[in-house]
Protein backbone atom coordinates (compact mmCIF):
# COMPACT_ATOMS: atom_id res chain seq x y z
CA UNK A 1 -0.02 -14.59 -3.52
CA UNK A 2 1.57 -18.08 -2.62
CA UNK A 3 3.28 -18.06 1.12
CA UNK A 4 6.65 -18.62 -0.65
CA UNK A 5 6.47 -15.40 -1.99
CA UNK A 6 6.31 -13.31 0.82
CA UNK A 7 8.32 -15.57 2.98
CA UNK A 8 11.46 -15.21 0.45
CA UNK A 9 10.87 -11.39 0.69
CA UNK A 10 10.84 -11.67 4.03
CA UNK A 11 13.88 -13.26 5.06
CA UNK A 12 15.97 -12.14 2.27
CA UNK A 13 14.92 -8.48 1.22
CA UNK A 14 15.29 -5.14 3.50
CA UNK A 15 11.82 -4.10 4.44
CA UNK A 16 12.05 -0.87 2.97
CA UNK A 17 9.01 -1.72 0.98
CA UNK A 18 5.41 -1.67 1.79
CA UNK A 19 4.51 -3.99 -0.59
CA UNK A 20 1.15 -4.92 -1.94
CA UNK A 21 0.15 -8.50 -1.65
CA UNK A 22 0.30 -9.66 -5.11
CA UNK A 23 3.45 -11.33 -7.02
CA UNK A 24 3.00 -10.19 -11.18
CA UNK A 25 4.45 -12.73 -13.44
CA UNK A 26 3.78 -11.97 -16.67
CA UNK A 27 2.65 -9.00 -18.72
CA UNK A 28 1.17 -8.10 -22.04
CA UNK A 29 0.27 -4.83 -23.47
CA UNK A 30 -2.11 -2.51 -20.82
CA UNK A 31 -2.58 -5.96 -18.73
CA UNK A 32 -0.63 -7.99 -15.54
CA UNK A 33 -1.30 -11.16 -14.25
CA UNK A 34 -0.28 -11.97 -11.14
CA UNK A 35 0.71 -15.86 -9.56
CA UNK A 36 -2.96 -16.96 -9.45
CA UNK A 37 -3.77 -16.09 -12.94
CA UNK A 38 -5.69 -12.85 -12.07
CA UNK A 39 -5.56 -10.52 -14.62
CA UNK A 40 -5.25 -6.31 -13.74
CA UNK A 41 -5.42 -3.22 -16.06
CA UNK A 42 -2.21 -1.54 -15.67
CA UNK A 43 -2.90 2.21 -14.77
CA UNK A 44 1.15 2.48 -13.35
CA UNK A 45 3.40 0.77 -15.85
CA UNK A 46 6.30 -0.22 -13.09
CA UNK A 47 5.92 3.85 -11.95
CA UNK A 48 6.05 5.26 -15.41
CA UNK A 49 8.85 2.91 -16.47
CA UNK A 50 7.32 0.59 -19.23
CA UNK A 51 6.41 3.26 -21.30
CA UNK A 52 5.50 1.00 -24.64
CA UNK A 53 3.43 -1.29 -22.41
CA UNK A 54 4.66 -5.44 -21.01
CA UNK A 55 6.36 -7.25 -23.74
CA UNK A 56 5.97 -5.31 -27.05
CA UNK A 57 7.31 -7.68 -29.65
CA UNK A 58 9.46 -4.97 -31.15
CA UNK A 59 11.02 -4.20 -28.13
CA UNK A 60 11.68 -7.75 -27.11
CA UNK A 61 12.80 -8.73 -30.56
CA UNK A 62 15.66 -5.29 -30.29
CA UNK A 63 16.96 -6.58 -26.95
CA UNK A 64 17.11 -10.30 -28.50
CA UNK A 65 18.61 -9.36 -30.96
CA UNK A 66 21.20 -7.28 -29.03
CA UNK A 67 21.97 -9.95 -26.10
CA UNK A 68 22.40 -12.22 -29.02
CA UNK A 69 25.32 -10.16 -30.07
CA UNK A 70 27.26 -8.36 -26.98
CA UNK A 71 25.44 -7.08 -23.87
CA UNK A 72 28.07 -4.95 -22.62
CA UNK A 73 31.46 -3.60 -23.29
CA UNK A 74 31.33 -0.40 -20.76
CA UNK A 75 32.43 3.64 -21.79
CA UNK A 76 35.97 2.81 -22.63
CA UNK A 77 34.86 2.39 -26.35
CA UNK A 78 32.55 3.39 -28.55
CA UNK A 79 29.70 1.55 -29.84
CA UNK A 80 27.15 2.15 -32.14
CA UNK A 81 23.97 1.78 -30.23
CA UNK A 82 25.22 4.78 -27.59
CA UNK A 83 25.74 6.97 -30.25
CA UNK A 84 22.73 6.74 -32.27
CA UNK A 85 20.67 6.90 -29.22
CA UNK A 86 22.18 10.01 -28.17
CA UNK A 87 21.90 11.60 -31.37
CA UNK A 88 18.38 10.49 -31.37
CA UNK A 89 18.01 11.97 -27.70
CA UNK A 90 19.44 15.10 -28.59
CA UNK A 91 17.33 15.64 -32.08
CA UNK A 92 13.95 15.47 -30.00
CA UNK A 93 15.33 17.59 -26.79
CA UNK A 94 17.49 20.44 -28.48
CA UNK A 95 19.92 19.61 -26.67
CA UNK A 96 23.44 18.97 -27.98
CA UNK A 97 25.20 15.96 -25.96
CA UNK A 98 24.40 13.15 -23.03
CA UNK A 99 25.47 11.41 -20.56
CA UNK A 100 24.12 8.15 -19.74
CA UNK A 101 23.44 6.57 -16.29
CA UNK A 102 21.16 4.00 -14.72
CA UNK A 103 18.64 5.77 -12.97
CA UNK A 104 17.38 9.03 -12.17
CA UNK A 105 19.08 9.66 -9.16
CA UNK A 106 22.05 9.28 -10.93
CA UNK A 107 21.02 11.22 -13.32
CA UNK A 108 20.02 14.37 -10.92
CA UNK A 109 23.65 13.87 -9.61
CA UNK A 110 25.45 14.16 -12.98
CA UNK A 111 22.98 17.98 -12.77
CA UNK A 112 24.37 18.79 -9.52
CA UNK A 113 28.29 17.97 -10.53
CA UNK A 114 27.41 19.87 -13.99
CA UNK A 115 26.10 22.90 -12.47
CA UNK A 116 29.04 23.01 -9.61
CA UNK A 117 31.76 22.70 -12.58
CA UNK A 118 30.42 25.24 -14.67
CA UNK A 119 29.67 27.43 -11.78
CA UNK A 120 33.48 27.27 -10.48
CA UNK A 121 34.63 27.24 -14.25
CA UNK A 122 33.46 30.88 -14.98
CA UNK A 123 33.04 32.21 -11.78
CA UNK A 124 35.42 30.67 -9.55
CA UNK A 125 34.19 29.35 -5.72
CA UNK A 126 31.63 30.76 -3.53
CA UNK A 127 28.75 30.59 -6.10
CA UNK A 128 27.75 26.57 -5.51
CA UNK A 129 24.13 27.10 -4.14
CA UNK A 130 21.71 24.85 -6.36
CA UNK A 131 17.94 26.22 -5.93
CA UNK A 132 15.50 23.84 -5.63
CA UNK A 133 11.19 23.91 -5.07
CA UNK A 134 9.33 23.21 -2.03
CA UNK A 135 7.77 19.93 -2.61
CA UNK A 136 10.35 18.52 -5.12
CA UNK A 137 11.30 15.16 -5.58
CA UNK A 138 14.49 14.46 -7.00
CA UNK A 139 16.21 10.96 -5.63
CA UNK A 140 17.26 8.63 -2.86
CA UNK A 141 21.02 9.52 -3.05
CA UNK A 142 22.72 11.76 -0.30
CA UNK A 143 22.60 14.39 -2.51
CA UNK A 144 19.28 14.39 -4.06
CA UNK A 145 17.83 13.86 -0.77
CA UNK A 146 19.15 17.19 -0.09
CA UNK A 147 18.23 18.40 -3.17
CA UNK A 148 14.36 17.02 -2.60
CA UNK A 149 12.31 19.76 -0.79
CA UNK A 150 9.43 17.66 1.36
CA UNK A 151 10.64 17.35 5.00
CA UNK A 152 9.19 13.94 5.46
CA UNK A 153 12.22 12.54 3.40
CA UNK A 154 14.53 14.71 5.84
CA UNK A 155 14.02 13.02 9.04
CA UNK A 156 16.58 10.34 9.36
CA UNK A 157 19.77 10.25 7.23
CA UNK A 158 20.82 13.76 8.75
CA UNK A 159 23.68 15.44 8.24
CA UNK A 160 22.33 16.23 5.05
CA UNK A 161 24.81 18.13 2.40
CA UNK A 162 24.74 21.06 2.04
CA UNK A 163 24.87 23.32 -0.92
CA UNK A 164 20.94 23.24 -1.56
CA UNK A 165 17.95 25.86 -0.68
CA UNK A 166 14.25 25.29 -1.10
CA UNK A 167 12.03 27.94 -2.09
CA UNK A 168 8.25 27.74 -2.76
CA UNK A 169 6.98 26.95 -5.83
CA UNK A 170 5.45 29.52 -8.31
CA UNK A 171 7.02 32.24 -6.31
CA UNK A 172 9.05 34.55 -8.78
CA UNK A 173 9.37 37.01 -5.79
CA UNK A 174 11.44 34.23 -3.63
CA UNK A 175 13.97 33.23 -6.32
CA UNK A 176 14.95 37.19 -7.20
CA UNK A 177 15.51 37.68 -3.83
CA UNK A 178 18.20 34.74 -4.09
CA UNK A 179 21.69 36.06 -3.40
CA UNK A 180 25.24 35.71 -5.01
CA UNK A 181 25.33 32.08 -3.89
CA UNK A 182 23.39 30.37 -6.65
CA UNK A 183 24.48 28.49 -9.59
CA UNK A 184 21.71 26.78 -10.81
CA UNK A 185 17.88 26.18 -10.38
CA UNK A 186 16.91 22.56 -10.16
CA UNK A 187 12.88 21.89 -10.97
CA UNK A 188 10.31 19.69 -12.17
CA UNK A 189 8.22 21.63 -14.65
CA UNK A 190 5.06 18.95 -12.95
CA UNK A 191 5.79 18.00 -9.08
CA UNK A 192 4.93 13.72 -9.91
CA UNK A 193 5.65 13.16 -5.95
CA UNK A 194 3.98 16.08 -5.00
CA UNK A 195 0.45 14.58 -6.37
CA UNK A 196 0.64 15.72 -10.37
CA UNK A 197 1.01 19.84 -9.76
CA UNK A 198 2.15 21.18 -12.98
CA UNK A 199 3.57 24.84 -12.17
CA UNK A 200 2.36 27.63 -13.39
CA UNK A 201 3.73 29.01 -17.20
CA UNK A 202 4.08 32.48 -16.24
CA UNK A 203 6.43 31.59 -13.24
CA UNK A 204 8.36 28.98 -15.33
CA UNK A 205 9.14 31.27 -17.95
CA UNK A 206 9.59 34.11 -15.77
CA UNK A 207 12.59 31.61 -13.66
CA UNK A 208 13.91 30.57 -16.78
CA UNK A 209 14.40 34.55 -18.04
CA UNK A 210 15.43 35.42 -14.26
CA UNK A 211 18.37 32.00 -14.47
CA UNK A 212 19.26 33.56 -17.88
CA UNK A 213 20.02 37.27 -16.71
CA UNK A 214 21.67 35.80 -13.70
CA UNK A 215 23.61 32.92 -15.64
CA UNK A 216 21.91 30.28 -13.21
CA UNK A 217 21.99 26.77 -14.91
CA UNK A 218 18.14 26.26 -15.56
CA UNK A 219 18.22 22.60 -14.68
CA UNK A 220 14.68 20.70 -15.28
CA UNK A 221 14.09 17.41 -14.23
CA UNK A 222 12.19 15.35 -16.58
CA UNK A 223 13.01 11.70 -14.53
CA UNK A 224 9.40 11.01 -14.69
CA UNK A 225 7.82 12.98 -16.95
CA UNK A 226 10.25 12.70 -20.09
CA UNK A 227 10.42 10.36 -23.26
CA UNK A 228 6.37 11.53 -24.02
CA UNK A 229 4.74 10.64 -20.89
CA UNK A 230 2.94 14.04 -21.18
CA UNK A 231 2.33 14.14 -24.56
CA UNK A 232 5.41 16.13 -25.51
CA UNK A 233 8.54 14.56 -25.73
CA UNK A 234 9.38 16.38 -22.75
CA UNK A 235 7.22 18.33 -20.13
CA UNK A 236 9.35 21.35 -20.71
CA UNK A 237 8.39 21.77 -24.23
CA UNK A 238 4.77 22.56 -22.82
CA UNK A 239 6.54 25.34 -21.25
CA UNK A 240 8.46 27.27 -24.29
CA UNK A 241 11.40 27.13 -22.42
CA UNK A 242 15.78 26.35 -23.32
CA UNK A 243 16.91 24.53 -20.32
CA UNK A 244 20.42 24.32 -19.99
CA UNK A 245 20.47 20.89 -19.41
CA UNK A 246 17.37 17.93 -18.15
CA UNK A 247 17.68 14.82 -16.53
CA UNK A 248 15.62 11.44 -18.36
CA UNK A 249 15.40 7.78 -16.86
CA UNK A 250 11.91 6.34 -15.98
CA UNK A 251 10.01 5.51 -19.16
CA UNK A 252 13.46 5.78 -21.62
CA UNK A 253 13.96 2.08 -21.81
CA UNK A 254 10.88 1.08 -20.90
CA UNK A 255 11.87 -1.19 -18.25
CA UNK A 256 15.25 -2.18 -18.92
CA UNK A 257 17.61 0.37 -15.79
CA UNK A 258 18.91 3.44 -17.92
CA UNK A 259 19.09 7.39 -17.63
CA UNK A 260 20.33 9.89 -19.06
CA UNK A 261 21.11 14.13 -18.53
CA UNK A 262 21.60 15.83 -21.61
CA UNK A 263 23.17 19.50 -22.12
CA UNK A 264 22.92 22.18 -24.53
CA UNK A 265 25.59 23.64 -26.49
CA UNK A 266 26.84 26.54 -23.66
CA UNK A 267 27.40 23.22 -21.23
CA UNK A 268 28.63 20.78 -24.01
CA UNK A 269 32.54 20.78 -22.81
CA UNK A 270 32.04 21.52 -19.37
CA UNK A 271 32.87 18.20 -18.28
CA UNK A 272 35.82 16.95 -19.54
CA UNK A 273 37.95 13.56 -19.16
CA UNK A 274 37.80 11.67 -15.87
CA UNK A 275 35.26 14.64 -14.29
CA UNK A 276 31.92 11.94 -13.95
CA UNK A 277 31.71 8.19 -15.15
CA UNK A 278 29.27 5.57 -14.92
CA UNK A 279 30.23 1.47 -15.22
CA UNK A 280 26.84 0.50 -16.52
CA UNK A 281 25.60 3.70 -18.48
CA UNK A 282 25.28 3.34 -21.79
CA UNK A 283 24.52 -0.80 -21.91
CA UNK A 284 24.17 -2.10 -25.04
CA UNK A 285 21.09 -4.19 -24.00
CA UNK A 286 19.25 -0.72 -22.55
CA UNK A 287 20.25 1.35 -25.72
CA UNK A 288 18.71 -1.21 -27.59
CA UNK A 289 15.40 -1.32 -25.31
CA UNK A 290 15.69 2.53 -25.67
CA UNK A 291 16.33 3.22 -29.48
CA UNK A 292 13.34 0.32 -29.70
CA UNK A 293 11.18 2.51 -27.26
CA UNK A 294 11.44 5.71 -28.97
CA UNK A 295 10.42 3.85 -32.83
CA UNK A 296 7.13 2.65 -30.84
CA UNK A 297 6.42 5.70 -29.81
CA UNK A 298 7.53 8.16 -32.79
CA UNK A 299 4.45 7.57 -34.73
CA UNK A 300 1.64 6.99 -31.88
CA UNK A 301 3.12 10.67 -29.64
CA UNK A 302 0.42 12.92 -30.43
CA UNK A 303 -2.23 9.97 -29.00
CA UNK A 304 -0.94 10.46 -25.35
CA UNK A 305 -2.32 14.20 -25.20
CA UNK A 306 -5.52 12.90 -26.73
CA UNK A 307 -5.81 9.63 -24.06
CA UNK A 308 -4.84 11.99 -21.50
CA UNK A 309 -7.92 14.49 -22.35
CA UNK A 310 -10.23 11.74 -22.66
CA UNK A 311 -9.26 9.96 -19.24
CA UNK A 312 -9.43 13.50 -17.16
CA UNK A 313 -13.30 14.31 -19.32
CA UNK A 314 -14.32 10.67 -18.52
CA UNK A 315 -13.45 11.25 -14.70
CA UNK A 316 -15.40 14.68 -14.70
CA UNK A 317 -18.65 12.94 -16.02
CA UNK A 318 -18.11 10.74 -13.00
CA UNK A 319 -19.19 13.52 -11.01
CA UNK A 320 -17.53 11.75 -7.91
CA UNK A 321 -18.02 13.83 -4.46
CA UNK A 322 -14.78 12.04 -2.98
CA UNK A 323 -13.01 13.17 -6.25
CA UNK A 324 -11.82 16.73 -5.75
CA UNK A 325 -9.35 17.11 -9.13
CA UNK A 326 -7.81 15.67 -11.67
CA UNK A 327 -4.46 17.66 -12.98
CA UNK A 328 -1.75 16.48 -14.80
CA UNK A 329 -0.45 16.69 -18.90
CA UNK A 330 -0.92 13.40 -20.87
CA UNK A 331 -1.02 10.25 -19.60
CA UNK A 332 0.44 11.54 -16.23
CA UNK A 333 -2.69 12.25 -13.97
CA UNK A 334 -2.87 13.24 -10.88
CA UNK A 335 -6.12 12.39 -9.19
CA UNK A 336 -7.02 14.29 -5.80
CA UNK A 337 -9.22 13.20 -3.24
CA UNK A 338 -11.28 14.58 -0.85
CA UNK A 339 -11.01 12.83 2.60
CA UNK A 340 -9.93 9.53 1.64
CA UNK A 341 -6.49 7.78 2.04
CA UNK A 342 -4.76 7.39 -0.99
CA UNK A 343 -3.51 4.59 0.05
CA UNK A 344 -6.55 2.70 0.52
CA UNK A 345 -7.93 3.33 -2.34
CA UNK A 346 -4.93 2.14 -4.47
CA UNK A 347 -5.39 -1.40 -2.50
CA UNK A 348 -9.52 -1.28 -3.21
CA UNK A 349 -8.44 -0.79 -6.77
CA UNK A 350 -5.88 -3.47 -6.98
CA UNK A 351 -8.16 -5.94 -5.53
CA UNK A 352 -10.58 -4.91 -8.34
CA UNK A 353 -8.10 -5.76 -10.75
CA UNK A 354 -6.46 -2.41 -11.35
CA UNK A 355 -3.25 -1.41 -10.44
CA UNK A 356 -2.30 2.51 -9.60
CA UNK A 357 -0.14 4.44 -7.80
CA UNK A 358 -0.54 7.07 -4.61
CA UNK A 359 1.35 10.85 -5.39
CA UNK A 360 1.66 12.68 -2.01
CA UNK A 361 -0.52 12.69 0.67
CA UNK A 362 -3.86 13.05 -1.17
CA UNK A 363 -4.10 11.74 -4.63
CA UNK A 364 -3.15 8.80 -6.73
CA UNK A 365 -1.33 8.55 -10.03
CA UNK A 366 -2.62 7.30 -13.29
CA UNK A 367 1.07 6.63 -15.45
CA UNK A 368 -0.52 3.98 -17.75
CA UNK A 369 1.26 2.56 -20.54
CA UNK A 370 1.51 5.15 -23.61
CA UNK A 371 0.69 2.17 -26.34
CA UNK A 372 -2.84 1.52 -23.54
CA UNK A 373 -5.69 1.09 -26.14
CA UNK A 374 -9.03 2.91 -25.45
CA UNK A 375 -10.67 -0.63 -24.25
CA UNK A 376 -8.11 -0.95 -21.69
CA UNK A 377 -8.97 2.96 -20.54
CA UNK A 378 -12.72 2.38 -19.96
CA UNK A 379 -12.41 -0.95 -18.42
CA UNK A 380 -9.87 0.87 -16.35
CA UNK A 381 -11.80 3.89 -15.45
CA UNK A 382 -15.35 1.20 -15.01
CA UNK A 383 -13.11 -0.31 -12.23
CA UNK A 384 -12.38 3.09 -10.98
CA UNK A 385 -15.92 4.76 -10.97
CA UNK A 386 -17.40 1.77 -8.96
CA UNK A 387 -14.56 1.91 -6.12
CA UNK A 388 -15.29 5.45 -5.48
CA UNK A 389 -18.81 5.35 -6.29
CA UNK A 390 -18.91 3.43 -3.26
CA UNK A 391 -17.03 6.02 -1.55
């Protein structure tokens, strides 16, 4: 990476980063080159964001086409893009309207305002609690941070808000013995922060019958693992579970900023005029990325579960002693490790020429592009088995 680089970041960024030393400048497909000219097999897509892979022609032709023509008007009209994507959203979810945002956070908030409304709607105050799982990740706003159950994100920003509990995960016992408080249950059907930990069916369904008899909002967060990263549409169709309502953003747009939380039909007037707003949601230019994202992957869906299988057999024929599991639904894997940093071993990768992620304290992530070809995956997983062969 050229000095310039880092010394721009430097003087002109917040460290809030650990950054790796590399500068990407260009992208095509399952492959990132960085300012040198050295190419790396992308195993992380931006964090699950560039779901259809760098520079799909289809996609950048629909966002051409669209910048060529009006970027952005904001929610005080209507357009035609917003609309047909949220039909579109709603035919593959179940759901029956959305809300669009720019980013997942934002999108978790629009669940915590929704599940406070309808909560003081029917019942009147006193019932606000939102229930969320030990280990959850669910933003960086004030709110989400309180909503996110790992103490090492609770450290510094206290007072935090309240109006959120924690209880563990896969625990049916813990949420019945919830009181008169609660008016919604906030979870991620797979913990992607936590290290890839999908929960258990049995509890899932069993939460979503206990949020039904109770007339909790069953609120599941799909920021990560939505728009087919698991090989569903949406992790929560693995499940056979309604939600009331899920939250989208990472891989909708793939790349371009936008979220979404959609609602069934119980929740579809609950907001009303002036309750929640967003300046950017709803761009033109990321509707367009979006509607683009979800023609790519229409027809290539039911390749993800196959990829998926194949990566986690691939990585058992390793037979790896510093490999302990692999876990995970699609092409969201969760790989943990024995003794070894994550963290180290996502540099020793990089500098091999492929680029992962780190989930928790003792695994790293595999969210490669859903459009990766099969060449990409071995030459991925070749660079893989030699780093922790050496292990």
């Amino acid at each position: 990476m050229t000095k310039e680089f880092k010394a721009q970041y430097s003087a002109n960024l917040l460290p809030t980063y650990a950054r790796y030393p590399v500068a990407f400048v260009s992208g095509k497909g399952s492959k990132i080159w960085d300012d040198s000219g050295k190419e790396y097999i992308d195993f992380m897509s931006g964090m699950g964001v560039c779901s259809v892979g760098h520079s799909h022609p289809d996609w950048v032709s629909a966002i051409a086409a669209q910048a060529g023509e009006l970027a952005h008007v904001s929610n005080l009209y209507h357009t035609a893009q917003g609309g047909l994507l949220a039909q579109r959203l709603c035919d593959i979810s179940g759901m029956s309207a959305a809300f669009f945002a720019n980013s997942g956070g934002e999108a978790n908030e629009g669940l915590i305002k929704l599940a406070r409304k309808y909560s003081k709607d029917y019942y009147g105050t006193g019932r606000s609690t939102i229930l969320t799982l030990e280990n959850s990740f669910h933003g960086r706003t004030m709110a989400t941070l309180s909503a996110t159950g790992q103490a090492r994100y609770h450290q510094t920003f206290e007072p935090f808000l309240e109006g959120f509990r924690h209880v563990p995960a896969n625990d049916l016992a813990a949420l019945e013995a919830q009181g008169n408080d609660v008016c919604a249950l906030l979870i991620e059907v797979i913990q992607g922060e936590n290290g890839v930990i999908p929960l258990n069916a049995d509890y899932v369904q069993q939460a979503a019958e206990l949020c039904k008899d109770r007339d909790w909002l069953l609120m599941v967060d799909e920021v990560q693992t939505g728009v087919g990263r698991t090989g569903k549409w949406f992790a929560f169709q693995h499940y056979d579970i309604e939600p009331d309502a899920i939250s989208i953003a990472r891989g909708v747009a793939s790349g371009l900023p936008l979220s979404a939380f959609l609602v069934s039909q119980k929740l579809h007037n609950v907001l009303e005029h002036n309750d929640h707003a967003s300046t950017f949601g709803g761009n033109l230019l990321c509707c367009a990325a979006a509607l683009a994202t979800l023609d790519i992957l229409t027809p290539i869906l039911p390749e993800v579960s196959q990829k998926g299988e194949y990566i986690r057999d691939k990585i058992v024929e390793m037979n790896l002693p510093a490999i302990a599991e692999t876990r995970g639904n699609g092409l969201m894997l969760g790989i943990r490790l024995n003794k070894f940093i994550p963290s180290d071993i996502t540099l020793q990768l990089l500098e091999s020429g492929l680029a992962t992620l780190t989930a928790g304290t003792d695994a790293i992530k595999f969210l490669p592009p859903l459009t990766i070809s099969n060449k990409d995956i071995d030459d991925g997983l070749a660079i893989f088995s030699k780093i922790m062969k050496s292990k």
